[in-house]
N, C-alpha and C. Protein backbone atom coordinates (compact mmCIF):
# COMPACT_ATOMS: atom_id res chain seq x y z
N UNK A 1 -16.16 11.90 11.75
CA UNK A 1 -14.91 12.58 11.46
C UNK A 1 -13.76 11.98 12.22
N UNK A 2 -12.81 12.36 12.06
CA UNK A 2 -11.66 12.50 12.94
C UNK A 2 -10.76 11.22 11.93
N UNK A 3 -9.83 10.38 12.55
CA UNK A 3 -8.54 9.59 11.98
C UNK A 3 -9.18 8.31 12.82
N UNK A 4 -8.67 7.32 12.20
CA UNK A 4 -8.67 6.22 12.94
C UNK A 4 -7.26 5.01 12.74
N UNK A 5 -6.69 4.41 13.12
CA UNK A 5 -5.48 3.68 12.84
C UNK A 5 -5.59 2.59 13.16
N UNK A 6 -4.91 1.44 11.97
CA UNK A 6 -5.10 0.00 11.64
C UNK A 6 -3.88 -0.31 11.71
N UNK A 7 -3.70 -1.40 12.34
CA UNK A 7 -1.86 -2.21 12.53
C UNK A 7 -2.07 -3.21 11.74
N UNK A 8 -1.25 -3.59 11.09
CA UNK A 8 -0.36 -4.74 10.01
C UNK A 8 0.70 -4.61 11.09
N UNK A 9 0.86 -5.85 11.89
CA UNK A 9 2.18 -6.19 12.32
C UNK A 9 2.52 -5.54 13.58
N UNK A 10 3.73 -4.54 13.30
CA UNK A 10 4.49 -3.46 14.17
C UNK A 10 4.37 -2.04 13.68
N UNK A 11 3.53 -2.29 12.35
CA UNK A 11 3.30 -0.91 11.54
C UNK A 11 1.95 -0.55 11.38
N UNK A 12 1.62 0.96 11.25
CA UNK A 12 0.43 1.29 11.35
C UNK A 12 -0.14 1.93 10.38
N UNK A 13 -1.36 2.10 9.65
CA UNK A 13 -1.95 3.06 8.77
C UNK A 13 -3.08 3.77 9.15
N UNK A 14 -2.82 4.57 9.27
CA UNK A 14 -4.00 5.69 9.23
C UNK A 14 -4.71 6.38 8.13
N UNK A 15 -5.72 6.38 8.80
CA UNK A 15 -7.40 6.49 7.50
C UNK A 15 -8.30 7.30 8.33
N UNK A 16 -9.02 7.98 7.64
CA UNK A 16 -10.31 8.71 8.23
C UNK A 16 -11.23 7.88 8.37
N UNK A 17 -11.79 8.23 9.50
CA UNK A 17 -13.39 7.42 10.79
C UNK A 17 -14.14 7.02 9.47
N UNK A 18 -14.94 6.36 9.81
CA UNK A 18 -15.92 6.08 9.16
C UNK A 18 -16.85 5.58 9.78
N UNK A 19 -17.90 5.02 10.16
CA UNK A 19 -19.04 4.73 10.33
C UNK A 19 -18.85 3.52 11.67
N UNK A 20 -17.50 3.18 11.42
CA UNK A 20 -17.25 1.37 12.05
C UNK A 20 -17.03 1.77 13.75
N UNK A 21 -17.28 1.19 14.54
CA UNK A 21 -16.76 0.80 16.17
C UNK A 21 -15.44 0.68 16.29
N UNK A 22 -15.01 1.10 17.24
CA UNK A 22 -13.87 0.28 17.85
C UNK A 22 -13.51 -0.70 18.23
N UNK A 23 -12.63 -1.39 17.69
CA UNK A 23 -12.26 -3.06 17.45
C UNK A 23 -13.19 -3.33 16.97
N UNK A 24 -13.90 -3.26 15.73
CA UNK A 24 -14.17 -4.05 14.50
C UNK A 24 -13.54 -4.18 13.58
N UNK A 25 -13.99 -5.46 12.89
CA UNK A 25 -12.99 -6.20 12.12
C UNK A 25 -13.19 -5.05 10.63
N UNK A 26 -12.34 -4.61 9.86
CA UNK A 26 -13.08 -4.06 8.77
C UNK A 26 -12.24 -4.38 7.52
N UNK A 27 -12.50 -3.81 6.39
CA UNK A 27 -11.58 -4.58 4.84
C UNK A 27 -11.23 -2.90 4.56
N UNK A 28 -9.92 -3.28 4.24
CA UNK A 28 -9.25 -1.87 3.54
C UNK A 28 -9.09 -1.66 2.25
N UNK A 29 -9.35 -0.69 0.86
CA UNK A 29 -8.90 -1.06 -0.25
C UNK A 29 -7.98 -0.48 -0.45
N UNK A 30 -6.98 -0.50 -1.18
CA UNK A 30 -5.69 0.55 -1.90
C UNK A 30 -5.72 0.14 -3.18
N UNK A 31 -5.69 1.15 -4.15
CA UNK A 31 -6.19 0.99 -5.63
C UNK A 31 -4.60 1.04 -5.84
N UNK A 32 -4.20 0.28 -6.68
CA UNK A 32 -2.75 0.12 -7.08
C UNK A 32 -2.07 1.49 -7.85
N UNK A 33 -2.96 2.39 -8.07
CA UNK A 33 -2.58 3.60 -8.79
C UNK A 33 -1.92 4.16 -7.68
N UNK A 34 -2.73 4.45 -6.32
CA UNK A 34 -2.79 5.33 -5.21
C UNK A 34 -1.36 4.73 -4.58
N UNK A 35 -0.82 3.77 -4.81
CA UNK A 35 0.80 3.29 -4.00
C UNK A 35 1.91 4.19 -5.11
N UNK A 36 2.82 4.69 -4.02
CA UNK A 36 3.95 5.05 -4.97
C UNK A 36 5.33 4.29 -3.72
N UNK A 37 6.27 3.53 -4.92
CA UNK A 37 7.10 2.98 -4.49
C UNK A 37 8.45 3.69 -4.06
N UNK A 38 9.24 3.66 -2.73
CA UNK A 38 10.57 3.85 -3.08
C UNK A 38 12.02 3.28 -1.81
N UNK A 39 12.71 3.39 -2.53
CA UNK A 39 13.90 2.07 -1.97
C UNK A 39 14.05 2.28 -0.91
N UNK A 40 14.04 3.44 -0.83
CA UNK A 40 14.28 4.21 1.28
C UNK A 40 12.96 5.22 1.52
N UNK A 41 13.45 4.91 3.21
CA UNK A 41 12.33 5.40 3.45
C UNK A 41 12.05 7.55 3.52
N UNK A 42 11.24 7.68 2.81
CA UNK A 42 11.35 9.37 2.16
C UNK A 42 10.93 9.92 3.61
N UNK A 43 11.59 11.49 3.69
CA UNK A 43 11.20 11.83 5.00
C UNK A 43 10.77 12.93 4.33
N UNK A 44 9.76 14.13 4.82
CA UNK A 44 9.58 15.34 4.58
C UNK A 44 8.74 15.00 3.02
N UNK A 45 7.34 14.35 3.37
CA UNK A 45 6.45 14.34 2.35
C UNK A 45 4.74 14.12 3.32
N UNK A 46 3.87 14.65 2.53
CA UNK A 46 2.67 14.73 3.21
C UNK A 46 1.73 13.22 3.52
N UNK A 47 2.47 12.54 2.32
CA UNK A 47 2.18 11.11 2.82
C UNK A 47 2.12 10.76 3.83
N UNK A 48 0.91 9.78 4.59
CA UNK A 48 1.06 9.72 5.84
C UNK A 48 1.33 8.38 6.35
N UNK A 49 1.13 7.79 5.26
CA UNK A 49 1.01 6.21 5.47
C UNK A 49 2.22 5.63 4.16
N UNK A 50 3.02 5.23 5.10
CA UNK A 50 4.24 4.56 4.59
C UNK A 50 5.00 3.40 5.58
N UNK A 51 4.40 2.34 4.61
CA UNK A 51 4.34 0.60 4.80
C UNK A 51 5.83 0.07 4.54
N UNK A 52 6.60 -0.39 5.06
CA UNK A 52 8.09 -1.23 4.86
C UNK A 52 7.45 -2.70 4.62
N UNK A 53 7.92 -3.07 3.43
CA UNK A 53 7.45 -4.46 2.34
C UNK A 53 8.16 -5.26 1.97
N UNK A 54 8.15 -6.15 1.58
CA UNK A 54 9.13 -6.75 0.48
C UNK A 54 8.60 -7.21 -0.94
N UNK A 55 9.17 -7.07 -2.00
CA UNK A 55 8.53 -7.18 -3.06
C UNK A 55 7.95 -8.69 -3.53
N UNK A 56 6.82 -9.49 -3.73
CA UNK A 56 7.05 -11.00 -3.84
C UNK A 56 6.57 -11.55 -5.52
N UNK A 57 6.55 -9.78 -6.19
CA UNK A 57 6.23 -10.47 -7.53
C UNK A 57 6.12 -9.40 -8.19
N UNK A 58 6.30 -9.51 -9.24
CA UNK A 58 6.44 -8.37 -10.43
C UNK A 58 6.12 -8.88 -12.06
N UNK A 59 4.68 -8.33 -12.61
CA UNK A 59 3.97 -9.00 -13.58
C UNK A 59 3.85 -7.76 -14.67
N UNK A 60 3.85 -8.00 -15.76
CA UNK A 60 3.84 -6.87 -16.89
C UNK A 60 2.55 -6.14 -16.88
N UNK A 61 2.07 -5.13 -17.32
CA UNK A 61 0.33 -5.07 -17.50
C UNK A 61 0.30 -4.30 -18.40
N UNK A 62 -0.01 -2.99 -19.58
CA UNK A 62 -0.19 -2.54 -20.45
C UNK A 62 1.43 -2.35 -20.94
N UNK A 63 1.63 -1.55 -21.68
CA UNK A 63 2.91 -1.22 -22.56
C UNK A 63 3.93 -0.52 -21.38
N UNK A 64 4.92 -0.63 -20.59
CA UNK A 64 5.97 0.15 -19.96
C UNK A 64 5.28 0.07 -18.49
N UNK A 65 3.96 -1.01 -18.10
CA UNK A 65 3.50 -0.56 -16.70
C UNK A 65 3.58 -2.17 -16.16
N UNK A 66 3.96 -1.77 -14.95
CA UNK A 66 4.18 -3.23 -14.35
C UNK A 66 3.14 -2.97 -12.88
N UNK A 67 2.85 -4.37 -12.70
CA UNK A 67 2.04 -4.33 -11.46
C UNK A 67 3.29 -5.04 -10.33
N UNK A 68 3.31 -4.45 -9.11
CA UNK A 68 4.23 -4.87 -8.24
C UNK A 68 3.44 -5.45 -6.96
N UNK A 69 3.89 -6.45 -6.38
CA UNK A 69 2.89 -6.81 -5.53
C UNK A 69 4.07 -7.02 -3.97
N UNK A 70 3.49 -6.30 -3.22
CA UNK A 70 4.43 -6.30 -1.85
C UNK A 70 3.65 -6.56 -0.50
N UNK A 71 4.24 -7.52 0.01
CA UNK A 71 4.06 -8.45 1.08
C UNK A 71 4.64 -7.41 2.18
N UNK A 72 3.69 -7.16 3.22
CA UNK A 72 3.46 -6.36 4.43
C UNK A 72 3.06 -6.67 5.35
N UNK A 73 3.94 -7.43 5.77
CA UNK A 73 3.18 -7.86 7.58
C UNK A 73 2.08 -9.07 7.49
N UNK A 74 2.30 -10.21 6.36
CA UNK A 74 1.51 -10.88 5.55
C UNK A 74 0.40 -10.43 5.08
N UNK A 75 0.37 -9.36 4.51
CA UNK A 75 -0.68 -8.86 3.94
C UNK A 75 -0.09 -8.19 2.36
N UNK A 76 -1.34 -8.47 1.73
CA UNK A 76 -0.52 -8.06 -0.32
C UNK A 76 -1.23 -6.60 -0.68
N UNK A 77 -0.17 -5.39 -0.61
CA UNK A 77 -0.32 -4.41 -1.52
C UNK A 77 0.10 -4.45 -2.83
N UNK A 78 -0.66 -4.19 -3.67
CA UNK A 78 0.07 -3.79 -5.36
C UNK A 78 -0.18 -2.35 -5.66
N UNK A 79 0.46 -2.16 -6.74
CA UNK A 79 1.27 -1.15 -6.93
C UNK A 79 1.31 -1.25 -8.44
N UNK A 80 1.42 -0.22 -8.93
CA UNK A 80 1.51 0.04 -10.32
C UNK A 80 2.42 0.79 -10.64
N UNK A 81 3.35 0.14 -11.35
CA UNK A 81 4.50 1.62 -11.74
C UNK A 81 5.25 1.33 -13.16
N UNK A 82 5.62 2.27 -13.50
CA UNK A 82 6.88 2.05 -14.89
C UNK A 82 7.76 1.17 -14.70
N UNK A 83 8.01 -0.01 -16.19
CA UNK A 83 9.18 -0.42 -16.08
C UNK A 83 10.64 0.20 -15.85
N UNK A 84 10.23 1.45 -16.34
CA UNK A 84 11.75 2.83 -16.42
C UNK A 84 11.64 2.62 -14.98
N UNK A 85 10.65 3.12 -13.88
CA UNK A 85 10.94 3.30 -12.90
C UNK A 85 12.00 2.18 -11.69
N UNK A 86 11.27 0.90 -12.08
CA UNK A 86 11.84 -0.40 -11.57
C UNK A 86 13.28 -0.38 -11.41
N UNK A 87 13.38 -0.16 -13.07
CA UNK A 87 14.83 -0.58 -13.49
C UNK A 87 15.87 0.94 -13.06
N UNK A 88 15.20 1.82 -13.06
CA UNK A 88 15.93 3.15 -12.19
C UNK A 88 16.40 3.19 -10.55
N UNK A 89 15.36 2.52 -10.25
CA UNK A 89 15.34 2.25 -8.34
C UNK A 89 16.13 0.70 -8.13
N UNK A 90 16.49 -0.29 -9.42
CA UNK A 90 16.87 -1.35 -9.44
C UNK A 90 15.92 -2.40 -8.21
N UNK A 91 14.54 -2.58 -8.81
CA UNK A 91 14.13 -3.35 -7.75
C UNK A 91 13.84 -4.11 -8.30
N UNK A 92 13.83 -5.78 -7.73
CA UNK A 92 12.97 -6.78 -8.20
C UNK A 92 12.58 -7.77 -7.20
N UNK A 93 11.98 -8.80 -7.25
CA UNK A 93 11.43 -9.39 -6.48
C UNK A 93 12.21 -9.90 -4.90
N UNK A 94 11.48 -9.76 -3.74
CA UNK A 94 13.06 -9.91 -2.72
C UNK A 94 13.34 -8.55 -2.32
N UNK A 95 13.47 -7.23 -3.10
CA UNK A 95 14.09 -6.11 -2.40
C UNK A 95 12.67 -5.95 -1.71
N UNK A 96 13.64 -5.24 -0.33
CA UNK A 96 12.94 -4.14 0.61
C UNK A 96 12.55 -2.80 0.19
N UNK A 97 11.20 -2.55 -0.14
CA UNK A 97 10.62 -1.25 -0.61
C UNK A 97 9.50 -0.73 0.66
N UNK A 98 9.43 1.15 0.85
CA UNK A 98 8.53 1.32 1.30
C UNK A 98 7.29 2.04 0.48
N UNK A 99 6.14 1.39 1.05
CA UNK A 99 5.23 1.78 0.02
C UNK A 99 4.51 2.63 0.87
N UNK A 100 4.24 3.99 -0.11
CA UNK A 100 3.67 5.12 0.14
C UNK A 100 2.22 5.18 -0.40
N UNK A 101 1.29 4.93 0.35
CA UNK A 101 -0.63 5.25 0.48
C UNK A 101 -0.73 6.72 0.07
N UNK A 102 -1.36 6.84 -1.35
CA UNK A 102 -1.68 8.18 -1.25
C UNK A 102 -3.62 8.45 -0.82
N UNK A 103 -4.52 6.93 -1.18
CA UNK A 103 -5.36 7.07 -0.64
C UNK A 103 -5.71 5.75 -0.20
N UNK A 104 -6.46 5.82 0.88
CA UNK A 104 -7.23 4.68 1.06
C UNK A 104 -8.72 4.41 1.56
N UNK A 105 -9.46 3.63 0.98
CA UNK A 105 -11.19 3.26 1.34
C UNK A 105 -10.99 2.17 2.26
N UNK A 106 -12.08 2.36 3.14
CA UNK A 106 -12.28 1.68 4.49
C UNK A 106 -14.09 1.29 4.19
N UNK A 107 -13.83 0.33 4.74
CA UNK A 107 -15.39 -0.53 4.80
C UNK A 107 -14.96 -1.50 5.41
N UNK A 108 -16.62 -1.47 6.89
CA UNK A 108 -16.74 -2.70 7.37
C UNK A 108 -16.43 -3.47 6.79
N UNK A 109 -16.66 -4.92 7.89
CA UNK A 109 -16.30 -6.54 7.25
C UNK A 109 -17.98 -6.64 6.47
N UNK A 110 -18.93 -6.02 6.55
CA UNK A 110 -20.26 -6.60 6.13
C UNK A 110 -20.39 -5.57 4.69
N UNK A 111 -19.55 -4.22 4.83
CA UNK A 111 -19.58 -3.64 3.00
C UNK A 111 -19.59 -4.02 2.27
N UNK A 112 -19.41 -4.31 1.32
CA UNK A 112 -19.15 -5.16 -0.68
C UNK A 112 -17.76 -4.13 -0.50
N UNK A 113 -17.28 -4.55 -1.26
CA UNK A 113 -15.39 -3.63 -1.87
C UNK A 113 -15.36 -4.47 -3.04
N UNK A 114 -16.89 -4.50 -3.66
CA UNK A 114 -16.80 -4.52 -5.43
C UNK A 114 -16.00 -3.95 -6.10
């Protein structure tokens, strides 16, 4: 049980314990559904994990859904969101976005993250 916290950089994410030691190396997943994007940073939400990014690519994927991919402390989150939404928040590749974790899976470096 309990929380455990991972640094990218100067920034931190927090995730529930799992099985791993302290200071082991481990792989994080974030399913691109679970990111929600926005231009500033939101205060007064239960989110707990909110990453400051920059956007380094933006690719089409079914009808009105774009995959967004944001560079964090050299590390790549994507993100899935509406073209409406993009073009509402006016973002494109280059802007500063913070990205909001609504979940995340933790596994050792020796797990599969098939």
């Amino acid at each position: 049980g309990g929380l455990c916290e991972l640094t990218f950089g100067e920034q931190r994410l927090r995730l529930p314990m799992g099985s791993q030691s302290i200071g082991e190396r481990v792989q994080v997943r974030v399913f691109a559904a679970d990111v929600v994007i926005a231009s500033q940073r939101v205060e007064n939400t239960s989110i707990r994990n909110i990453l400051r990014g920059v956007i380094s690519e933006i690719r089409p994927l079914a009808a009105g859904t774009m995959e967004v991919r944001i560079e964090i402390d050299a590390q790549l989150l994507r993100a899935q969101v509406t073209a409406e939404a993009l073009d509402e928040l006016g973002l494109a590749a280059g802007s500063e976005v913070f990205a909001m974790i609504k979940s995340v899976a933790l596994a050792s470096e020796k797990d599969s993250l098939k």
